[in-house]
PDB file of N, CA and C in Angstrom:
ATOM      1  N   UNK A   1       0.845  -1.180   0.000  1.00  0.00           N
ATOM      2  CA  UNK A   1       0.000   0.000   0.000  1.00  0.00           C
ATOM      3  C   UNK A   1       0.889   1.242   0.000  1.00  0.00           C
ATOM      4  N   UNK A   2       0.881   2.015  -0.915  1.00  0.00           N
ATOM      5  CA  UNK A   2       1.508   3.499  -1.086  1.00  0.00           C
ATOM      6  C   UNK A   2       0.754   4.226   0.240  1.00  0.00           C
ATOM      7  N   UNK A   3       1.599   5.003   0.946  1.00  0.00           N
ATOM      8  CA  UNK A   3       1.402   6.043   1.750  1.00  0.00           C
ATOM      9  C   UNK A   3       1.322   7.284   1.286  1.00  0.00           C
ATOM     10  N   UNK A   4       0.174   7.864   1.824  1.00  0.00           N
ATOM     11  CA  UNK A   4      -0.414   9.316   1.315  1.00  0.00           C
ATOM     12  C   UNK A   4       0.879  10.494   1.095  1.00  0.00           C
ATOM     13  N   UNK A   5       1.202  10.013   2.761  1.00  0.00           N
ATOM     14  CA  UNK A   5       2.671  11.319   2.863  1.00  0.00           C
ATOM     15  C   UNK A   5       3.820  10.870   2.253  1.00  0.00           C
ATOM     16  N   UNK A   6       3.913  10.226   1.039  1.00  0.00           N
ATOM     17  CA  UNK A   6       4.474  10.002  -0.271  1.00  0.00           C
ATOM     18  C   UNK A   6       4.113  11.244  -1.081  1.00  0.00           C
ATOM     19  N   UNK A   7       3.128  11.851  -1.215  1.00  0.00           N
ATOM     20  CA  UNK A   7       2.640  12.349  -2.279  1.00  0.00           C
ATOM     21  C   UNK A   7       2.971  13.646  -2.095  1.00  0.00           C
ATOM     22  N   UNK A   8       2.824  14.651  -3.592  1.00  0.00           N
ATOM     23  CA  UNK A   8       2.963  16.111  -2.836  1.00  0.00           C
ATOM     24  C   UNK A   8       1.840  17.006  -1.905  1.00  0.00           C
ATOM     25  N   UNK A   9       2.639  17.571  -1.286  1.00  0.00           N
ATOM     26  CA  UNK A   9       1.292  18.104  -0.439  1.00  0.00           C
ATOM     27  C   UNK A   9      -0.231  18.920  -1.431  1.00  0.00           C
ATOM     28  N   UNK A  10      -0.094  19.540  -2.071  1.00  0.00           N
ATOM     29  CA  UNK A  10      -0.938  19.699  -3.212  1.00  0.00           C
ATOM     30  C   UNK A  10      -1.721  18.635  -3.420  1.00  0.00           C
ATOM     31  N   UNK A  11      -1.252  17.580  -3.798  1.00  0.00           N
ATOM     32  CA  UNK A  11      -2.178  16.560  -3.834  1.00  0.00           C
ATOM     33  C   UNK A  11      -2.838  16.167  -3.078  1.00  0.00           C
ATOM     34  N   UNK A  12      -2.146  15.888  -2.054  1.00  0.00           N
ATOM     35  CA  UNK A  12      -2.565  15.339  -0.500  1.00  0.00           C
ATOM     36  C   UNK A  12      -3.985  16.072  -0.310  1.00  0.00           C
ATOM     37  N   UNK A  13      -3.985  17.395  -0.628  1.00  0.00           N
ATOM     38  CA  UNK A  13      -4.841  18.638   0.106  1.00  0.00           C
ATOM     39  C   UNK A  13      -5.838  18.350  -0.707  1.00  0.00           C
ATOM     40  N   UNK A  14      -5.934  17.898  -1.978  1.00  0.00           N
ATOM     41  CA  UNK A  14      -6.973  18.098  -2.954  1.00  0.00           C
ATOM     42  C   UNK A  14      -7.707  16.157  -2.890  1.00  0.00           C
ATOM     43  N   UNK A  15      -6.912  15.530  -2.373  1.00  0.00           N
ATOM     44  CA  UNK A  15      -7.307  13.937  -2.576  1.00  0.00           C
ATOM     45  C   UNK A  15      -8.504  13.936  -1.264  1.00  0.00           C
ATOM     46  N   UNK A  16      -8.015  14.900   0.242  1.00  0.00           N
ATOM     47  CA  UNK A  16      -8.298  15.156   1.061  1.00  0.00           C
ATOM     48  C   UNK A  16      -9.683  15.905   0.721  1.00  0.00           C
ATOM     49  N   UNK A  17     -10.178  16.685   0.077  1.00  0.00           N
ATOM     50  CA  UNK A  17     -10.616  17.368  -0.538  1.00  0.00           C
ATOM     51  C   UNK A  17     -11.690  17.123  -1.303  1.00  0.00           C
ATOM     52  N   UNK A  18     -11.278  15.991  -2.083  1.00  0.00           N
ATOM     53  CA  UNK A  18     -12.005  15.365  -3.064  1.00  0.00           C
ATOM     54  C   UNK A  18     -13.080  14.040  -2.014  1.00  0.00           C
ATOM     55  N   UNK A  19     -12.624  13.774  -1.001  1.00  0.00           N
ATOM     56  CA  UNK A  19     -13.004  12.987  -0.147  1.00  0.00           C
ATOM     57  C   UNK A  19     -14.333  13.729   0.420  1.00  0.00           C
ATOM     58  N   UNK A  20     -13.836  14.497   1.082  1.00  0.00           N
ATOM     59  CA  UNK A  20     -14.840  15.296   1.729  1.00  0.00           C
ATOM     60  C   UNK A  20     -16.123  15.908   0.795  1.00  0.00           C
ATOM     61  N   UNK A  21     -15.890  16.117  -0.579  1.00  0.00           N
ATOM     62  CA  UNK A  21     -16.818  16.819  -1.328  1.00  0.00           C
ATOM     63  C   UNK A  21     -17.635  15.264  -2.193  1.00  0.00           C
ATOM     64  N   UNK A  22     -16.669  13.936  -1.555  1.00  0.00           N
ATOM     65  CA  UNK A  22     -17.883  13.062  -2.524  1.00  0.00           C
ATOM     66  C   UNK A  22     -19.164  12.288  -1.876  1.00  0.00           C
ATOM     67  N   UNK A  23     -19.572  13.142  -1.216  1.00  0.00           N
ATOM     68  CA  UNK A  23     -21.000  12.671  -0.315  1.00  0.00           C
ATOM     69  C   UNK A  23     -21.785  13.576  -0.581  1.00  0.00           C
ATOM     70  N   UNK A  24     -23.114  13.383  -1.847  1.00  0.00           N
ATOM     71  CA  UNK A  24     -24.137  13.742  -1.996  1.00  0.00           C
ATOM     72  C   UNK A  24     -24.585  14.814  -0.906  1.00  0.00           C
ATOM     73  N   UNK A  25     -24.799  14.297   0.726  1.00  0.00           N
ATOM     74  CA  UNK A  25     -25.496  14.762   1.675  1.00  0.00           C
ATOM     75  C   UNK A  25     -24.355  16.339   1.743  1.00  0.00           C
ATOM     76  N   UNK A  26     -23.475  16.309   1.512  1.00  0.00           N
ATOM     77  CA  UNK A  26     -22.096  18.024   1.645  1.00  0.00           C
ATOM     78  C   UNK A  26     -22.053  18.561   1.013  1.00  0.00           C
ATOM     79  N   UNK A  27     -22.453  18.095  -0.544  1.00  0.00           N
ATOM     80  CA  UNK A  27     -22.906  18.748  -1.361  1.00  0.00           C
ATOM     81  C   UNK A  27     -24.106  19.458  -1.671  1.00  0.00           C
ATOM     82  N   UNK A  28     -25.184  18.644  -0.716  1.00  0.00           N
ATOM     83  CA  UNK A  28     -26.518  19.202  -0.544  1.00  0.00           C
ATOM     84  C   UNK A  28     -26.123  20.605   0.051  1.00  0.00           C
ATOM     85  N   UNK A  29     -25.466  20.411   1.733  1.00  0.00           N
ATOM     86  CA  UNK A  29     -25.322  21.290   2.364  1.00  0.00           C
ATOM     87  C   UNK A  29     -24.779  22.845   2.244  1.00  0.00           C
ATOM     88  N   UNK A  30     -23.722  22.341   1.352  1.00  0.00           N
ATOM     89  CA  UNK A  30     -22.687  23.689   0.886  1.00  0.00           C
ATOM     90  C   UNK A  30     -24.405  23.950   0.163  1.00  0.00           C
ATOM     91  N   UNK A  31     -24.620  23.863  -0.909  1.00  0.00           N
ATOM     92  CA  UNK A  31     -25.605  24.111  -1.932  1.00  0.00           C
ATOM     93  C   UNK A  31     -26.873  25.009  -0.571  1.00  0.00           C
ATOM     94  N   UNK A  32     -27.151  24.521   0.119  1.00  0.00           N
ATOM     95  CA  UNK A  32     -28.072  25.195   1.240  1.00  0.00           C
ATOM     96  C   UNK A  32     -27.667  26.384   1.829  1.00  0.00           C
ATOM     97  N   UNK A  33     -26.784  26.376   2.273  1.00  0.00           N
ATOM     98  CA  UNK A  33     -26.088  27.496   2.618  1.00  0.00           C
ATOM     99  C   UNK A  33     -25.542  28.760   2.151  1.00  0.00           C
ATOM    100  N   UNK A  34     -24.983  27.950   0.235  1.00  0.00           N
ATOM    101  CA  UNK A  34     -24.845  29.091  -0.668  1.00  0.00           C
ATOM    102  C   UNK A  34     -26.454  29.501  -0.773  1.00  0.00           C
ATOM    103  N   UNK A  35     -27.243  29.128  -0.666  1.00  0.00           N
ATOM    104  CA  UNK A  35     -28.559  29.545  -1.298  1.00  0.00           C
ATOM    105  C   UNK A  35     -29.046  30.665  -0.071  1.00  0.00           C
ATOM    106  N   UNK A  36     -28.980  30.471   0.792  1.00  0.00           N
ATOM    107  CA  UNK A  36     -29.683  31.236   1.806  1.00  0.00           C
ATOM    108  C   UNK A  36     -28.930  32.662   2.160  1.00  0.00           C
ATOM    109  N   UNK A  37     -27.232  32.600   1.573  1.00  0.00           N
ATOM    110  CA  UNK A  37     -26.801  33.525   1.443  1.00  0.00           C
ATOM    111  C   UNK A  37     -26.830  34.247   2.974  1.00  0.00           C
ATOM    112  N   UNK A  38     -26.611  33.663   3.934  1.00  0.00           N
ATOM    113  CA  UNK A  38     -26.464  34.066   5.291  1.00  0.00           C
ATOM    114  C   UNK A  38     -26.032  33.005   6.096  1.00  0.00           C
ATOM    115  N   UNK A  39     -25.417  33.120   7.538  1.00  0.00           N
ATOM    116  CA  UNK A  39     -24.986  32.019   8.790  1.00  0.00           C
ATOM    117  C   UNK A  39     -26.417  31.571   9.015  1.00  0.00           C
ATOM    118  N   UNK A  40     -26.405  30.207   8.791  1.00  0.00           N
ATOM    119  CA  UNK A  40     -27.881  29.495   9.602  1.00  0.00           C
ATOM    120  C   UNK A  40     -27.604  29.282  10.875  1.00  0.00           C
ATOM    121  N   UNK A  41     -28.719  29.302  11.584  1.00  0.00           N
ATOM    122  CA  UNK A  41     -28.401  28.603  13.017  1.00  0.00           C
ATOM    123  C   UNK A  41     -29.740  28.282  12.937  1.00  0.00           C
ATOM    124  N   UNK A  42     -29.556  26.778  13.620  1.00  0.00           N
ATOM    125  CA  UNK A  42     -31.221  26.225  13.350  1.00  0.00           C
ATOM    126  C   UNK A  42     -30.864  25.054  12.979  1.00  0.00           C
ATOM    127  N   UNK A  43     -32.553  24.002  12.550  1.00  0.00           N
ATOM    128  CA  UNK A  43     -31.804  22.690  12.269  1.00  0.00           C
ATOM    129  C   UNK A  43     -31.580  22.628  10.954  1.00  0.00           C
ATOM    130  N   UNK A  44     -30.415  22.507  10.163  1.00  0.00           N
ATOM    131  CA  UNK A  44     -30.264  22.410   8.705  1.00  0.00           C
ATOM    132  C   UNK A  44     -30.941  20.958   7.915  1.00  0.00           C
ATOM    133  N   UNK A  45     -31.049  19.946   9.239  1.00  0.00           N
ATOM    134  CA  UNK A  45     -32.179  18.588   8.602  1.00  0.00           C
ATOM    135  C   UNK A  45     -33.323  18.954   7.974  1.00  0.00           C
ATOM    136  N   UNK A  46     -34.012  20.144   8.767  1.00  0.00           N
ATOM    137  CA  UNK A  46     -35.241  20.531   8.473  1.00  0.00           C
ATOM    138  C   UNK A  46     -35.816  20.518   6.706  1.00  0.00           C
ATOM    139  N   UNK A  47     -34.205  20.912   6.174  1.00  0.00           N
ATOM    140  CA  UNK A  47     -34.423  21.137   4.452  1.00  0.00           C
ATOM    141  C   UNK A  47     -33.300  19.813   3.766  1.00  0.00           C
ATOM    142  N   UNK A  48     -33.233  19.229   4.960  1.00  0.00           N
ATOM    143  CA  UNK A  48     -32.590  17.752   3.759  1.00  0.00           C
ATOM    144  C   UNK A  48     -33.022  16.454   4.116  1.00  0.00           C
ATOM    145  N   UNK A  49     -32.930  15.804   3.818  1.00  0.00           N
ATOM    146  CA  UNK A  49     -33.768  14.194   3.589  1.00  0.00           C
ATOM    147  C   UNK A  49     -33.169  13.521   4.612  1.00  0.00           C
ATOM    148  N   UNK A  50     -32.482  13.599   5.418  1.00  0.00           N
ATOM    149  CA  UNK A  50     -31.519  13.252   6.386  1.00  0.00           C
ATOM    150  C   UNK A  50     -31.661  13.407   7.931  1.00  0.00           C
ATOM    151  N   UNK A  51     -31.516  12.549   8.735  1.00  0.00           N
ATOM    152  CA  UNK A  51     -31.557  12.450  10.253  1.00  0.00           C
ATOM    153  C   UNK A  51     -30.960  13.721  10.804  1.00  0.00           C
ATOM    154  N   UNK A  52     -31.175  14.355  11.854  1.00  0.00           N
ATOM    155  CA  UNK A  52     -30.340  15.200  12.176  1.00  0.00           C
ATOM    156  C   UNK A  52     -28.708  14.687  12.974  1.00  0.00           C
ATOM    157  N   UNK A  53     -28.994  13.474  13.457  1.00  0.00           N
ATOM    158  CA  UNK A  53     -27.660  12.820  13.361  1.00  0.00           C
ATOM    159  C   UNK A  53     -26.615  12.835  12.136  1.00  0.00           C
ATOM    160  N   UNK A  54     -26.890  12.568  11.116  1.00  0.00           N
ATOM    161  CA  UNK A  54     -26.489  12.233  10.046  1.00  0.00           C
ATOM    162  C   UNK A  54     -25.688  13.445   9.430  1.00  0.00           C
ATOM    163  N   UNK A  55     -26.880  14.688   9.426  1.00  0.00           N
ATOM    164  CA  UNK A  55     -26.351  16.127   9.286  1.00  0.00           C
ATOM    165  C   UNK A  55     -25.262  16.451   9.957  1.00  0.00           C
ATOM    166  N   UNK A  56     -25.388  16.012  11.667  1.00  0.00           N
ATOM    167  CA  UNK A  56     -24.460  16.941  12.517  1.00  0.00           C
ATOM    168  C   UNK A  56     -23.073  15.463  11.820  1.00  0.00           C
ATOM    169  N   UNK A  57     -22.965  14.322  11.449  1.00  0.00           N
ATOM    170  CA  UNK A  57     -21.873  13.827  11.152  1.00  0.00           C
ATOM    171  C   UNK A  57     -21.155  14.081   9.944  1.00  0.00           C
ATOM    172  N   UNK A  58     -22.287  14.940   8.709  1.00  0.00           N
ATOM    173  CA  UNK A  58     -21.793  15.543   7.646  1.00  0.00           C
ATOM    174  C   UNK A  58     -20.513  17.081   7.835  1.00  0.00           C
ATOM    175  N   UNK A  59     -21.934  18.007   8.438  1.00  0.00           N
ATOM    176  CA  UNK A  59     -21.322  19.101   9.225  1.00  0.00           C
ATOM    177  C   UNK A  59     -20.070  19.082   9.738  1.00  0.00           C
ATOM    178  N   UNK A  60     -19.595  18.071  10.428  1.00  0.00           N
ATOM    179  CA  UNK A  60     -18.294  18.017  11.496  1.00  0.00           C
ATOM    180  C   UNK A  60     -17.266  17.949  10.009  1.00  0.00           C
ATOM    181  N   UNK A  61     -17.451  16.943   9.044  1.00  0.00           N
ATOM    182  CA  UNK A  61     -16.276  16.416   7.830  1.00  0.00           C
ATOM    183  C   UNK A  61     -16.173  18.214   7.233  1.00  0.00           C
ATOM    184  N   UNK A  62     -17.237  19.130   7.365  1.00  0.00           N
ATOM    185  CA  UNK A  62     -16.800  20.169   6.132  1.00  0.00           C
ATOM    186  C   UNK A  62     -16.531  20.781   7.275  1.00  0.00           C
ATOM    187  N   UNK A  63     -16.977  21.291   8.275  1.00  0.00           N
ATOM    188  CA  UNK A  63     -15.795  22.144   9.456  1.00  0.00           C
ATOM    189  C   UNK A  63     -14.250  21.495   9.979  1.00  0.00           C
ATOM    190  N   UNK A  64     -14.350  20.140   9.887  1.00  0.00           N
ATOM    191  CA  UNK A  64     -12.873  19.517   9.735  1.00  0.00           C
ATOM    192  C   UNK A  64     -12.292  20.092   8.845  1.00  0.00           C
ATOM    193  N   UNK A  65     -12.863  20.538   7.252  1.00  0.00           N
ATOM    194  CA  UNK A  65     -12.055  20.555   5.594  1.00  0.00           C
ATOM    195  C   UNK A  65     -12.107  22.461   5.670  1.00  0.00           C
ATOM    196  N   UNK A  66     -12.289  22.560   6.737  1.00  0.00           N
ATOM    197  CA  UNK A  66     -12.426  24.244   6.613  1.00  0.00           C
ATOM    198  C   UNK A  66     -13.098  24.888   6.016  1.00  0.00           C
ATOM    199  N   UNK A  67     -14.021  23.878   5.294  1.00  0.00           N
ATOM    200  CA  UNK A  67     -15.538  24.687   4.142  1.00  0.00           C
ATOM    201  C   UNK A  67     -16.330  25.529   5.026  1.00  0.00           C
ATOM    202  N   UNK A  68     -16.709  25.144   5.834  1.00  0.00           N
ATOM    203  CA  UNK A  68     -17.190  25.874   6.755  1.00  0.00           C
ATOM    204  C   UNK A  68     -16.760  26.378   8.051  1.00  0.00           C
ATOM    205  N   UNK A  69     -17.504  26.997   8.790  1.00  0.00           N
ATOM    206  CA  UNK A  69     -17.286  27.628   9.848  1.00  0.00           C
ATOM    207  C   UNK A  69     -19.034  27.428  10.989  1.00  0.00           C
ATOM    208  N   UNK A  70     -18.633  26.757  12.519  1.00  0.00           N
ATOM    209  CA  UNK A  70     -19.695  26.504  13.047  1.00  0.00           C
ATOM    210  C   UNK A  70     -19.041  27.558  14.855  1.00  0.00           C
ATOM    211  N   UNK A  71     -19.882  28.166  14.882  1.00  0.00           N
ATOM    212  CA  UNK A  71     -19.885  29.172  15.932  1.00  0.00           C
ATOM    213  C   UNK A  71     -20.953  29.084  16.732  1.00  0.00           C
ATOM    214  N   UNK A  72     -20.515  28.663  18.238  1.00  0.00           N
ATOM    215  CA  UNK A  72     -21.896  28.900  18.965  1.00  0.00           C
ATOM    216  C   UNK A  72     -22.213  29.646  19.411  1.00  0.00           C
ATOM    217  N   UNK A  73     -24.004  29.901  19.379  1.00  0.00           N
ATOM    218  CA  UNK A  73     -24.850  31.062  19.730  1.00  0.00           C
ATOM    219  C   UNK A  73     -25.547  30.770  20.945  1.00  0.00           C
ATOM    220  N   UNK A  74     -25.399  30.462  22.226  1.00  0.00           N
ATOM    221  CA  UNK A  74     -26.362  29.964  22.982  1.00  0.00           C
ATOM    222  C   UNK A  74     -26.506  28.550  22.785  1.00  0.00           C
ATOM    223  N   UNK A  75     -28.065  28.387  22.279  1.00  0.00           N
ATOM    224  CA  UNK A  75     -28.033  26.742  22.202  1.00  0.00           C
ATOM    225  C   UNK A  75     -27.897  26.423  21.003  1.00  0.00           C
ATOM    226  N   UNK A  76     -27.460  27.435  20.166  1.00  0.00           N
ATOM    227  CA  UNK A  76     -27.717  26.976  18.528  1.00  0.00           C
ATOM    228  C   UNK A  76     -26.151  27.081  18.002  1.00  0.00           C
ATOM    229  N   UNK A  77     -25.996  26.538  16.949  1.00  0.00           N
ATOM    230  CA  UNK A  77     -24.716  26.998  16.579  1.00  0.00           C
ATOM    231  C   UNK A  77     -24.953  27.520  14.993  1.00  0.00           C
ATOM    232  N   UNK A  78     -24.073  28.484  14.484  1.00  0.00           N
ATOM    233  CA  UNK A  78     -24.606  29.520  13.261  1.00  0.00           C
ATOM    234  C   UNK A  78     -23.344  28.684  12.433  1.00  0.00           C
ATOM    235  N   UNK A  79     -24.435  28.145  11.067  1.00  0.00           N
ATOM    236  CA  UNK A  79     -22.758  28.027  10.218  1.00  0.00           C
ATOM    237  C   UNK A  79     -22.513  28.724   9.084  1.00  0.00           C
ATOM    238  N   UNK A  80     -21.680  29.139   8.469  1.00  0.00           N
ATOM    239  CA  UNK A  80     -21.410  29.782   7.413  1.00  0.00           C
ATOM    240  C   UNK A  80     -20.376  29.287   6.674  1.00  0.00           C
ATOM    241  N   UNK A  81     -20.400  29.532   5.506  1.00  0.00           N
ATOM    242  CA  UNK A  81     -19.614  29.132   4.790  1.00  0.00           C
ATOM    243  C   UNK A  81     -18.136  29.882   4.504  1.00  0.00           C
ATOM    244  N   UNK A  82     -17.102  28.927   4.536  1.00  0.00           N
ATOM    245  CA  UNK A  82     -15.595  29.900   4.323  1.00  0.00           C
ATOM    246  C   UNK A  82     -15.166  30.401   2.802  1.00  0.00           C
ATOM    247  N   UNK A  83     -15.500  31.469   2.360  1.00  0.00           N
ATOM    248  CA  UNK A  83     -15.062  31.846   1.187  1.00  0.00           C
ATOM    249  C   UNK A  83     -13.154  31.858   0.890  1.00  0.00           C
ATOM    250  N   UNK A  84     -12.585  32.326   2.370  1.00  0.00           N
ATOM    251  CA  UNK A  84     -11.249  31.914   1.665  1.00  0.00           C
ATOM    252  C   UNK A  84     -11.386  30.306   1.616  1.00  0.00           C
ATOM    253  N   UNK A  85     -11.154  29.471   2.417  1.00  0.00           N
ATOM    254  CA  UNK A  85     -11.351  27.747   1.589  1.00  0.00           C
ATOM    255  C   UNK A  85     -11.828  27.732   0.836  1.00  0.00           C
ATOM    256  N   UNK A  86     -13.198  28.026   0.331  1.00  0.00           N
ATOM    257  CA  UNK A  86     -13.015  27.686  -0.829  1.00  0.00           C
ATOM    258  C   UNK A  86     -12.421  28.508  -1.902  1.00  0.00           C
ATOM    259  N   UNK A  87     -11.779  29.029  -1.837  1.00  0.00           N
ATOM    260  CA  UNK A  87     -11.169  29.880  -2.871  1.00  0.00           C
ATOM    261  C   UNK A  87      -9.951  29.449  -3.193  1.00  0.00           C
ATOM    262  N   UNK A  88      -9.097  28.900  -2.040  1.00  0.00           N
ATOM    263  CA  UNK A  88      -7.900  28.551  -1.736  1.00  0.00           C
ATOM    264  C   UNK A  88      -8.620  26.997  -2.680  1.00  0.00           C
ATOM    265  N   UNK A  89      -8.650  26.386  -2.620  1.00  0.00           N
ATOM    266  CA  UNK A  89      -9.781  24.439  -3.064  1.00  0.00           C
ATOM    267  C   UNK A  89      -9.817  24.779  -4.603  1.00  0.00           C
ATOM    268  N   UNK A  90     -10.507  26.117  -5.157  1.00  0.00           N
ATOM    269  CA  UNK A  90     -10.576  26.537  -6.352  1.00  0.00           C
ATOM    270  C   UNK A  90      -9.420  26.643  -7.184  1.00  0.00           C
ATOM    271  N   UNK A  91      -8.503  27.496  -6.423  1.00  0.00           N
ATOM    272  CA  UNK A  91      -7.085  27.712  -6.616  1.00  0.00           C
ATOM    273  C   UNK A  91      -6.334  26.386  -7.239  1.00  0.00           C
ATOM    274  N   UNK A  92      -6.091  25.536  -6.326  1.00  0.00           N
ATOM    275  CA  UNK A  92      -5.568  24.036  -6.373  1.00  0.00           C
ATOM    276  C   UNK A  92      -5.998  23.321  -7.159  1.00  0.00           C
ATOM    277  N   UNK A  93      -7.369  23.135  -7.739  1.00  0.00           N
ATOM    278  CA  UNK A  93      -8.152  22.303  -8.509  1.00  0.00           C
ATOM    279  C   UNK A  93      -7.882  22.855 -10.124  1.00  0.00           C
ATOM    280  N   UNK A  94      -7.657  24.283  -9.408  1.00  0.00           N
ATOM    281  CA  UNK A  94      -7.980  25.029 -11.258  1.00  0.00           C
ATOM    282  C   UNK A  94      -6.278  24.572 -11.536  1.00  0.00           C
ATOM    283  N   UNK A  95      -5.437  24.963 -10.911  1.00  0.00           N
ATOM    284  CA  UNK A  95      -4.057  24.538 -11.424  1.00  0.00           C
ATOM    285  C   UNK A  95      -3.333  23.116 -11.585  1.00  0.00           C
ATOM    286  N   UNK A  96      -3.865  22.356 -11.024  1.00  0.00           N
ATOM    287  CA  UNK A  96      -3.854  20.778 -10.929  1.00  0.00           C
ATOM    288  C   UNK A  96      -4.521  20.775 -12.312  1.00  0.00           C
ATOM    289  N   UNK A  97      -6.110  21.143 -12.920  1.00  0.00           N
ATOM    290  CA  UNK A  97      -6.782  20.779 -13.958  1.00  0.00           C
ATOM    291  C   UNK A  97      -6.188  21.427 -15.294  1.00  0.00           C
ATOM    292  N   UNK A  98      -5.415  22.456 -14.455  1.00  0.00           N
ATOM    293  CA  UNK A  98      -4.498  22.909 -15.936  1.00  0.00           C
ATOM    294  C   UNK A  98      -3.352  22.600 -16.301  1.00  0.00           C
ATOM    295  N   UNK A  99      -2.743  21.943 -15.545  1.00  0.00           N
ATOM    296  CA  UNK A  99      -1.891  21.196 -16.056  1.00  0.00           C
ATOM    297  C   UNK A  99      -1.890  19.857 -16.470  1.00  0.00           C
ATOM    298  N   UNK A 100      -3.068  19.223 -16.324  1.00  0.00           N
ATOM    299  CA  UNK A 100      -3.867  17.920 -16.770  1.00  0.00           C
ATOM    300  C   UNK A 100      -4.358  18.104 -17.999  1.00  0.00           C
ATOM    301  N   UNK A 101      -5.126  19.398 -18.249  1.00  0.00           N
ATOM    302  CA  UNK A 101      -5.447  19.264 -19.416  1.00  0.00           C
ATOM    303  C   UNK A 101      -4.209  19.967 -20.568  1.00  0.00           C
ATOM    304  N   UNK A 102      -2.743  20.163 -20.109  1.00  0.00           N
ATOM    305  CA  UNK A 102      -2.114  20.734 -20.767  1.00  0.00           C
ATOM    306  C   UNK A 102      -1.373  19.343 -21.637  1.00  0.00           C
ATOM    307  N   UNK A 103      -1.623  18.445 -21.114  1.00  0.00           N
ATOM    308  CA  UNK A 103      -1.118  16.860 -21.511  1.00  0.00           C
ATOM    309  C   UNK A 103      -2.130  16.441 -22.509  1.00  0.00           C
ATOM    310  N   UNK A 104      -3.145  16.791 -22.034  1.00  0.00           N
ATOM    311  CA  UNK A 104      -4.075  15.575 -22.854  1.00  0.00           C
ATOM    312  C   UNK A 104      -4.396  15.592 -24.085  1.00  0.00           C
ATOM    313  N   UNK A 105      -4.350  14.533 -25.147  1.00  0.00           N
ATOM    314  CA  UNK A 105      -4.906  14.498 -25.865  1.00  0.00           C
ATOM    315  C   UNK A 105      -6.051  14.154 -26.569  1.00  0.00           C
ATOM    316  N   UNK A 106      -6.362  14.697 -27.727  1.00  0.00           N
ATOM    317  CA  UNK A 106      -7.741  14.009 -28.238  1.00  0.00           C
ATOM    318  C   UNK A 106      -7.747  12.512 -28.490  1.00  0.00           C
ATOM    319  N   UNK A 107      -8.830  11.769 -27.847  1.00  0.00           N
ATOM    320  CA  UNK A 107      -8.670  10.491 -27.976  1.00  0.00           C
ATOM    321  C   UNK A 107     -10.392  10.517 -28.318  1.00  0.00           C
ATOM    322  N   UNK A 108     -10.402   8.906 -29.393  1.00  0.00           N
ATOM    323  CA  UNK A 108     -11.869   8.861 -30.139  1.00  0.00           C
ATOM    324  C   UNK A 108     -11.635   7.065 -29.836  1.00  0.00           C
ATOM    325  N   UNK A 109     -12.695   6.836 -29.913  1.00  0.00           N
ATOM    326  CA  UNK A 109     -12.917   5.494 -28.966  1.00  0.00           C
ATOM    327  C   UNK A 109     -13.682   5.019 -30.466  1.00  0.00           C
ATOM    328  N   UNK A 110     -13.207   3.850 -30.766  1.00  0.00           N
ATOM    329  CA  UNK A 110     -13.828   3.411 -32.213  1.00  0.00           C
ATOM    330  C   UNK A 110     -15.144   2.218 -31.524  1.00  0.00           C
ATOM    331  N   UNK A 111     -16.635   2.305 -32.134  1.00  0.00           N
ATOM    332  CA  UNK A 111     -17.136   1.198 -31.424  1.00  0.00           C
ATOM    333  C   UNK A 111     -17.210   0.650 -32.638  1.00  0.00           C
TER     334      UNK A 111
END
């Protein structure tokens, strides 16, 4: 088995990255949050198909990945989304994808 901390950190950050963004339910969430265009505090289950267990175990993976940000208010906690992460995620992906697609060629698949 190859070890991660083999790899360059760039990668590492984006494999890391790519992990965290491949669960339907985080993708819902970011998507909720961009939409409401403000810090929620409240139950975010309320608008997804999902246990509120399930949410608060989604929640924890994108405040682990720094996508977000969870601040407590009393009994609620407000989350918002981190525009530098993702900007910094954008950054990495767009230059990783440009130098991927600076290789590639046209390929045609004969059936």
């Amino acid at each position: 088995m190859i070890k991660k901390e083999n790899f360059d950190k760039d990668l590492q950050q984006l494999a890391d990255f790519a992990r965290v963004m491949s669960h339907p339910a985080r993708l819902a969430i970011l998507k909720y949050l961009s939409e409401t265009k403000s810090c929620i505090s409240g139950d975010i289950s309320d608008n997804l198909p999902l246990s509120r267990s399930t949410v608060s175990q989604h929640l924890k993976e994108l405040r682990d990945s720094g996508l977000i940000h969870g601040e407590i208010d009393g009994l609620k906690i407000n989350y918002c989304l981190c525009s530098t992460e993702i900007d910094r995620f954008i950054g990495l992906f767009s230059t990783f994808f440009e130098s991927v697609k600076s290789g590639a060629i046209d390929c045609e698949i004969s059936h």
